[in-house]
N, C-alpha and C. Protein backbone atom coordinates (compact mmCIF):
# COMPACT_ATOMS: atom_id res chain seq x y z
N UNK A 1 42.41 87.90 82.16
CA UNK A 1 43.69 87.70 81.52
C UNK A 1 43.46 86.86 80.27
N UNK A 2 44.06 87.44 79.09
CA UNK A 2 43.83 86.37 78.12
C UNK A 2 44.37 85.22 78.01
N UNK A 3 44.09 84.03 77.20
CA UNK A 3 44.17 82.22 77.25
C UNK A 3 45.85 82.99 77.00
N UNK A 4 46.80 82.36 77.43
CA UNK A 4 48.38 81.84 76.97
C UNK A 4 48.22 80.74 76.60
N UNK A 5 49.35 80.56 75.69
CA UNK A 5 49.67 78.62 75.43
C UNK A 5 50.30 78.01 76.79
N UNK A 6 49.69 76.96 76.67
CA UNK A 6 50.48 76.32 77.97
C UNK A 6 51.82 75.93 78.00
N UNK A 7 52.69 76.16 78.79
CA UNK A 7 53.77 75.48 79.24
C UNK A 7 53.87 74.20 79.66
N UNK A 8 55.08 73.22 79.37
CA UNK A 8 55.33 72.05 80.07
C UNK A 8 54.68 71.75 81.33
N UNK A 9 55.02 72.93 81.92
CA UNK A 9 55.17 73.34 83.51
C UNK A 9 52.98 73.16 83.95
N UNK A 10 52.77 73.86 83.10
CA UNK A 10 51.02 73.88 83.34
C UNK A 10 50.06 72.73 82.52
N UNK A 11 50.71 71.63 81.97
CA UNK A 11 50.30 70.65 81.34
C UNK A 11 49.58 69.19 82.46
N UNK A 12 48.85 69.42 82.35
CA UNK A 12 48.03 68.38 83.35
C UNK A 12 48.89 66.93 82.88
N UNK A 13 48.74 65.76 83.89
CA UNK A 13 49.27 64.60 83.74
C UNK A 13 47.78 64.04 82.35
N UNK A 14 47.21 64.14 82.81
CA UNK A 14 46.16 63.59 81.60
C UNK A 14 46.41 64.40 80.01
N UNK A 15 47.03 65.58 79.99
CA UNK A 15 47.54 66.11 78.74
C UNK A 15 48.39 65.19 78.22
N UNK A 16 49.90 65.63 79.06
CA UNK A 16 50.61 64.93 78.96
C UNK A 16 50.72 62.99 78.23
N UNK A 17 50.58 62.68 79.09
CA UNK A 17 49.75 61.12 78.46
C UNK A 17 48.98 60.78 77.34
N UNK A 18 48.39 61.67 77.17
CA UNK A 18 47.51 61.68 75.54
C UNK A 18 48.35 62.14 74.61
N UNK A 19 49.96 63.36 74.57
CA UNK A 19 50.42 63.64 73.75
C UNK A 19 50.95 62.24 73.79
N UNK A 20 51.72 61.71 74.71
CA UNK A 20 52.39 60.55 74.60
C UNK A 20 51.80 59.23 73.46
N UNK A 21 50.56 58.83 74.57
CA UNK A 21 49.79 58.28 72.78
C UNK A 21 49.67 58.13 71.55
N UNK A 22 49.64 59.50 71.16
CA UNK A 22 49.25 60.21 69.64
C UNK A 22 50.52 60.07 69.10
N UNK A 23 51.97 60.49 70.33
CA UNK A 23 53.56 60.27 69.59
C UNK A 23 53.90 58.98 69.32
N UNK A 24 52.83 58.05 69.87
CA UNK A 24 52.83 56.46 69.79
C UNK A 24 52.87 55.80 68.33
N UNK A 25 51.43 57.00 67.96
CA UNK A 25 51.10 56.54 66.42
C UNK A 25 52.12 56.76 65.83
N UNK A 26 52.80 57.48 65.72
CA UNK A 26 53.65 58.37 64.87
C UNK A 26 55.27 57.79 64.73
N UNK A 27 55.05 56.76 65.31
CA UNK A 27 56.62 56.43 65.24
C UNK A 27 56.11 54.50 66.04
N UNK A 28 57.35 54.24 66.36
CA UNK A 28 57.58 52.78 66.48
C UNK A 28 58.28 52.50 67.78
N UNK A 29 57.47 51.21 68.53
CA UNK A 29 58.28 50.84 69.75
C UNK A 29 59.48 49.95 69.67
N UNK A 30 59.91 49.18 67.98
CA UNK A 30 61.12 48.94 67.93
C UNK A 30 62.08 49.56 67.62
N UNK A 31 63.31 49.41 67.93
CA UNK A 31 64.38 50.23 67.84
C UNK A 31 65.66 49.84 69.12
N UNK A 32 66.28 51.07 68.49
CA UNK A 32 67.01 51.20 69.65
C UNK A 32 67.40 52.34 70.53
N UNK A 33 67.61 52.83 71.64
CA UNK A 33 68.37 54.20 72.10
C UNK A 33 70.01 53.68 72.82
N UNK A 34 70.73 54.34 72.03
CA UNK A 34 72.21 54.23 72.27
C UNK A 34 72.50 55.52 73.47
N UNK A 35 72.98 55.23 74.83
CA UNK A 35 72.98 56.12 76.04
C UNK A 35 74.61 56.08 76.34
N UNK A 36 75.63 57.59 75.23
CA UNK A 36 76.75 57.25 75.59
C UNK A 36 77.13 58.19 76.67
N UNK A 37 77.74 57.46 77.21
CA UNK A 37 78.53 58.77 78.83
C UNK A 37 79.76 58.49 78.86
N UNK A 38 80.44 59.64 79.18
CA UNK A 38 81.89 59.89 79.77
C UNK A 38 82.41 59.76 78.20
N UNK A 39 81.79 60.96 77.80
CA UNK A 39 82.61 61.31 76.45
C UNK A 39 83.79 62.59 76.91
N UNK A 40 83.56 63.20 78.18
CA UNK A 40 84.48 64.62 77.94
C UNK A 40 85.83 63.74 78.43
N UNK A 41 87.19 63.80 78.73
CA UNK A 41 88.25 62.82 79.12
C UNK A 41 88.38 61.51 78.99
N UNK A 42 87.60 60.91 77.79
CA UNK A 42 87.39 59.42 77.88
C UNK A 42 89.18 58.86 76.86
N UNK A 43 89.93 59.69 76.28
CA UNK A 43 91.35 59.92 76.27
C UNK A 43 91.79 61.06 76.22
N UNK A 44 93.35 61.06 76.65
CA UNK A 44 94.25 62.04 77.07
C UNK A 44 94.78 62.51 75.73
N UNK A 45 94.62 63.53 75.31
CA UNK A 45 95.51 63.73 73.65
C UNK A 45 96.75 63.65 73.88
N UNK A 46 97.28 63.23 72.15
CA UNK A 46 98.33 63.00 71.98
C UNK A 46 99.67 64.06 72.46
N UNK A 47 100.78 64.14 72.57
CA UNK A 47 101.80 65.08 73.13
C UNK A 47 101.62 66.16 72.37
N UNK A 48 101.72 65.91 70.46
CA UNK A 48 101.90 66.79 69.92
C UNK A 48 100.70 66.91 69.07
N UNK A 49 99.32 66.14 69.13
CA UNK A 49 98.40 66.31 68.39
C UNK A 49 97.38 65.55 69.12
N UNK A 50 95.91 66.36 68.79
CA UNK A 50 94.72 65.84 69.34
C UNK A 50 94.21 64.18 69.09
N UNK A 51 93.91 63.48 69.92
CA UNK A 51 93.37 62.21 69.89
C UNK A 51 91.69 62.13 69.76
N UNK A 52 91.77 60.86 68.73
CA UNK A 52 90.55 60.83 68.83
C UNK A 52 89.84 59.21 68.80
N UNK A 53 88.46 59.28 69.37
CA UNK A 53 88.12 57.87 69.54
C UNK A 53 86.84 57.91 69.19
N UNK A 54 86.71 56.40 68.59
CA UNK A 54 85.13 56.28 67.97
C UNK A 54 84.12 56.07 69.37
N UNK A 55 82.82 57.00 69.15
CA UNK A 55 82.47 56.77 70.90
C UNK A 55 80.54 55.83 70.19
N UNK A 56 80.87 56.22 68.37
CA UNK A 56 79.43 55.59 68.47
C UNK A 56 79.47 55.49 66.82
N UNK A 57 78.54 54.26 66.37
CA UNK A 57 78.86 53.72 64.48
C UNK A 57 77.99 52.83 64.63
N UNK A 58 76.59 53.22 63.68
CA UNK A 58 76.35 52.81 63.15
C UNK A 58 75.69 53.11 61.21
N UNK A 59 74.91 52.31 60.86
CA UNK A 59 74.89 52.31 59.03
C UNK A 59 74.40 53.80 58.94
N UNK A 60 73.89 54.84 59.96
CA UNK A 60 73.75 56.34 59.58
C UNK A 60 74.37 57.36 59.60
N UNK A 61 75.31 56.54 61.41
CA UNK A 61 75.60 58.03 62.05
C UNK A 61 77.20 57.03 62.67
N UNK A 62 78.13 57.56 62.88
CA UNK A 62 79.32 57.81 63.12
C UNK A 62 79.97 58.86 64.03
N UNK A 63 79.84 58.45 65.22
CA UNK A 63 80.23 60.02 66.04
C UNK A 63 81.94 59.82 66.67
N UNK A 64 82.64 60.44 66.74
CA UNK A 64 83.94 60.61 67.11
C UNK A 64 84.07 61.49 68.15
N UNK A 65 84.25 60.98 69.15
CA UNK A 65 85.51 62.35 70.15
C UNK A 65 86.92 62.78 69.90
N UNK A 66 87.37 64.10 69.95
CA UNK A 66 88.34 64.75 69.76
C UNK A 66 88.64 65.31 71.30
N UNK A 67 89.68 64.98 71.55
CA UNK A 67 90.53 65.53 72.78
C UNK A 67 92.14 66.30 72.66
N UNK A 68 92.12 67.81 72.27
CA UNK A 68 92.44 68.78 72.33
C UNK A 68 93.50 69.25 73.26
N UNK A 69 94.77 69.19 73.40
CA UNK A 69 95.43 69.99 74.46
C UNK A 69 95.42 71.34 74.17
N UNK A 70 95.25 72.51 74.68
CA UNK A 70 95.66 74.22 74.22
C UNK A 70 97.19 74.23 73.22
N UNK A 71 96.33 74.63 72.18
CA UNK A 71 97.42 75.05 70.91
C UNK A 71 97.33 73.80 70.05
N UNK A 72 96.97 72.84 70.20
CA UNK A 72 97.12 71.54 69.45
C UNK A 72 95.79 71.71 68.02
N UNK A 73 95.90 71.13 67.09
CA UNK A 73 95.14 71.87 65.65
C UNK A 73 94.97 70.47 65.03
N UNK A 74 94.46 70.67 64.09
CA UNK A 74 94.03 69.24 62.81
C UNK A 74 94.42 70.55 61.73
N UNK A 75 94.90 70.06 60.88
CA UNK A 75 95.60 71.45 59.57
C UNK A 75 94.28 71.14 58.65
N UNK A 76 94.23 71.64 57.46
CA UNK A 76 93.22 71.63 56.84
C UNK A 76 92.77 70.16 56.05
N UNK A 77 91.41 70.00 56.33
CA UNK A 77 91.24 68.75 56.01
C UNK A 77 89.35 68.74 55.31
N UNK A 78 88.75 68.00 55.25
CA UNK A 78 87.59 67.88 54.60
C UNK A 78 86.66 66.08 55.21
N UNK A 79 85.53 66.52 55.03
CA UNK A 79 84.69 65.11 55.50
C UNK A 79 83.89 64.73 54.24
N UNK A 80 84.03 63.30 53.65
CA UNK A 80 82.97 63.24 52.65
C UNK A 80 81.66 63.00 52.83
N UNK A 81 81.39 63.24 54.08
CA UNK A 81 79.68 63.30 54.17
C UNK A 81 79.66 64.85 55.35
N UNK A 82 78.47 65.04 55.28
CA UNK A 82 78.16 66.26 55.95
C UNK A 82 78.21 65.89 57.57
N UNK A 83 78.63 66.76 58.16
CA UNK A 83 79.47 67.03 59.57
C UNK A 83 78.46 67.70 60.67
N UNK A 84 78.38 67.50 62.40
CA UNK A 84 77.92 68.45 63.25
C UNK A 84 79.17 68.03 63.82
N UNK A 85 79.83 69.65 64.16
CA UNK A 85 80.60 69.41 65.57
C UNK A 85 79.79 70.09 66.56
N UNK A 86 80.20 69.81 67.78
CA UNK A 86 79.83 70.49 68.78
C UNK A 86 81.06 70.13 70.21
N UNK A 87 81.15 71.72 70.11
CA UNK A 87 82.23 71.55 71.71
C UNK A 87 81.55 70.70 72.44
N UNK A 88 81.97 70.30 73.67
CA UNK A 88 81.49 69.67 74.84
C UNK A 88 82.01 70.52 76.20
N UNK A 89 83.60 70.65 76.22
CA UNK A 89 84.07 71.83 76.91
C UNK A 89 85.19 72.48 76.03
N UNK A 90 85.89 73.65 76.48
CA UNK A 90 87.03 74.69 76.13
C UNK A 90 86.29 74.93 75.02
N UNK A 91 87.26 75.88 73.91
CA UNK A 91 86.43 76.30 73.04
C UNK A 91 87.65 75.92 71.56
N UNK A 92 86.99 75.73 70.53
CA UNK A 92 88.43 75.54 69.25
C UNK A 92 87.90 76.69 67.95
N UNK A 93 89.07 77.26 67.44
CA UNK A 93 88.81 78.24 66.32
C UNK A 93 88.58 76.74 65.13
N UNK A 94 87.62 77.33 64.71
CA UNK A 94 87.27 76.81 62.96
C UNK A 94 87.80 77.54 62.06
N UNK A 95 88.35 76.53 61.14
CA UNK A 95 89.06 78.10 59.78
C UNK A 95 88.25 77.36 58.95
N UNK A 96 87.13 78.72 58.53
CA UNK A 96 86.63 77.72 57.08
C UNK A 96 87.19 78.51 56.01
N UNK A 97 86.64 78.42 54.51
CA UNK A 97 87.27 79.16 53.89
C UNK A 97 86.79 80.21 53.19
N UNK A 98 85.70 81.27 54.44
CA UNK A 98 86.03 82.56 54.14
C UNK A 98 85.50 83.27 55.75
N UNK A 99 85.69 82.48 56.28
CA UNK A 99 86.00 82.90 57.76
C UNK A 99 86.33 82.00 59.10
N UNK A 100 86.86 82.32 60.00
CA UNK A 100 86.70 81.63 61.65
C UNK A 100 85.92 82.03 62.43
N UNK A 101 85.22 80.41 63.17
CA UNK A 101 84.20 80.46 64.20
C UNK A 101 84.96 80.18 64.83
N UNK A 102 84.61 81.00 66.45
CA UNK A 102 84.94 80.39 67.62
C UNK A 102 84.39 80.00 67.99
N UNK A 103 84.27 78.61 68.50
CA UNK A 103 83.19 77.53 68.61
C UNK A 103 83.17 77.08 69.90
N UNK A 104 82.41 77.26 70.74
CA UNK A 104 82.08 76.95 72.48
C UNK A 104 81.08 76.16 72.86
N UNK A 105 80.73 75.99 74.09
CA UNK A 105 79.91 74.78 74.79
C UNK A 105 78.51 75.02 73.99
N UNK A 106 77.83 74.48 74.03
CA UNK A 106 76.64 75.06 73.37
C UNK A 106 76.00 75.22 71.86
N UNK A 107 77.15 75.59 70.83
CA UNK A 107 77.12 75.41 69.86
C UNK A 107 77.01 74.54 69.03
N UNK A 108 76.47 74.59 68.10
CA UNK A 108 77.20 73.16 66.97
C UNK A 108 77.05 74.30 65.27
N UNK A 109 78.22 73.39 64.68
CA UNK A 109 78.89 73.85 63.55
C UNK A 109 78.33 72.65 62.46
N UNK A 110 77.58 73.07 61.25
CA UNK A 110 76.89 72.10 60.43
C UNK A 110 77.75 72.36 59.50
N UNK A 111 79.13 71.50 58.57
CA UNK A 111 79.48 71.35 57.45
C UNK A 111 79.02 70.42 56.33
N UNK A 112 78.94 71.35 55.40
CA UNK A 112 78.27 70.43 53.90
C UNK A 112 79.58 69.33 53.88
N UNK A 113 79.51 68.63 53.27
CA UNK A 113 80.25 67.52 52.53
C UNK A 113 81.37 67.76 52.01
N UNK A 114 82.75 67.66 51.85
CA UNK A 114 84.03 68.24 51.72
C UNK A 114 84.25 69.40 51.55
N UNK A 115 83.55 69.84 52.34
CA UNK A 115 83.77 71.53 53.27
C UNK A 115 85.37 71.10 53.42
N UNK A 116 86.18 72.29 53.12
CA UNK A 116 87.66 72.04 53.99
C UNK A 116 87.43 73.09 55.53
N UNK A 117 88.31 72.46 56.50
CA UNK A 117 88.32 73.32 57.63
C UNK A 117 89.46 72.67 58.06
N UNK A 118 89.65 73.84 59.06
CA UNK A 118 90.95 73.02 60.16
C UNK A 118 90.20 73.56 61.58
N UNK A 119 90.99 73.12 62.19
CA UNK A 119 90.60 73.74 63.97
C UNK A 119 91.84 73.32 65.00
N UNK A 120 91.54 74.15 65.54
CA UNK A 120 92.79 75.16 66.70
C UNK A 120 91.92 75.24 67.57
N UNK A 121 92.45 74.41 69.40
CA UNK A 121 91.92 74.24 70.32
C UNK A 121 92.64 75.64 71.03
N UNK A 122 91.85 76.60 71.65
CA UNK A 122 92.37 78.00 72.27
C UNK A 122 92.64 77.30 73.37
N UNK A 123 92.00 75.85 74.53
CA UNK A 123 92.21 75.95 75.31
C UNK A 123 91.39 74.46 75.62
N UNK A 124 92.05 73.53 76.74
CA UNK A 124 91.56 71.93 76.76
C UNK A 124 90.64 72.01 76.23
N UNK A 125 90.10 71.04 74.73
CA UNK A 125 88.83 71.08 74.71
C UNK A 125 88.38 69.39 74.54
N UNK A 126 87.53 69.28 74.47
CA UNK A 126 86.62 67.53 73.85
C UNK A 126 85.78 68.31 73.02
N UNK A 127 85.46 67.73 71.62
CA UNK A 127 84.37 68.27 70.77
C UNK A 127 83.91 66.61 70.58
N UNK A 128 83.02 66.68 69.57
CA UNK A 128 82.45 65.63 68.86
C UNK A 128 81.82 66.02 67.59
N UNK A 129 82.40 64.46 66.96
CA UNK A 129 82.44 64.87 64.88
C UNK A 129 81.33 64.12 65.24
N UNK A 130 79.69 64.41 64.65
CA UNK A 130 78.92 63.48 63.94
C UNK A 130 79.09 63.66 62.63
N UNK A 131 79.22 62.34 62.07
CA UNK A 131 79.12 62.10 60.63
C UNK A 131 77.93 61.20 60.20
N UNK A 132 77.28 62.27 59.24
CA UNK A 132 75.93 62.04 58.78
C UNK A 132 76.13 61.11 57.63
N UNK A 133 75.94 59.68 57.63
CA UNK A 133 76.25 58.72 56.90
C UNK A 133 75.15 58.16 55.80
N UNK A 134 75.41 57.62 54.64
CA UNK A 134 74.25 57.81 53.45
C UNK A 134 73.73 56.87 53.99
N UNK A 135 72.02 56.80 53.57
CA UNK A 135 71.28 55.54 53.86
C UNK A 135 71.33 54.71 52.62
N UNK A 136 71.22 53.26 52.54
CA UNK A 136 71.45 52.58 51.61
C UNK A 136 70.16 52.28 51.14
């Protein structure tokens, strides 16, 4: 049988460990890792419009939850720095301006920098705005 590349799955613990190493050089043990949970229901949207809450900020990155009732929308609007949404659950139409995504679990939607869009939740959703913030 000819050599395959190895899989995760067929990676010896002594592989493993040596990539770990080498990813050692390559980066830094200071820092930080920010571990957020209970972003999907962490609020109830508003009666007549989606709620939203800051779930994470700092000098790069800015992430927001959006909580969606079915039929509830943001009308057309724009971000001055460049955007990822990504559903978390239900799914919301994107109107950009020369077409609509229907945007579901799984996905993420990359907008340039005062991109206009709106979005229309088809059905309960939670998404999340990262906002890609300038470095100084």
């Amino acid at each position: 049988m000819p050599d395959q590349p190895a899989t995760p799955d067929d990676r010896s613990d002594a592989v493993l460990a040596e990539n770990r190493t080498l990813g050692g050089k390559a980066g830094t043990t200071a820092g930080t890792a920010t571990h957020i949970t209970d972003v999907i229901g962490r609020a109830e949207p508003f009666e007549d419009k989606p709620r939203a809450s800051v779930v994470h900020s700092d000098e790069t990155t800015k992430i927001v939850a959006f909580e969606f009732a079915t039929g509830q929308e943001l009308g057309d609007h724009a971000a001055h720095h460049p955007v990822l949404i990504q559903v978390l659950r239900g799914r919301v139409d994107i109107g950009l301006p020369d077409r609509t995504i229907d945007l579901c679990p799984g996905e993420i939607l990359h907008l340039t920098p005062k991109l206009r869009h709106s979005v229309v939740a088809a059905e309960p959703t939670t998404l999340t705005v990262t906002m890609l913030l300038p470095r100084d």
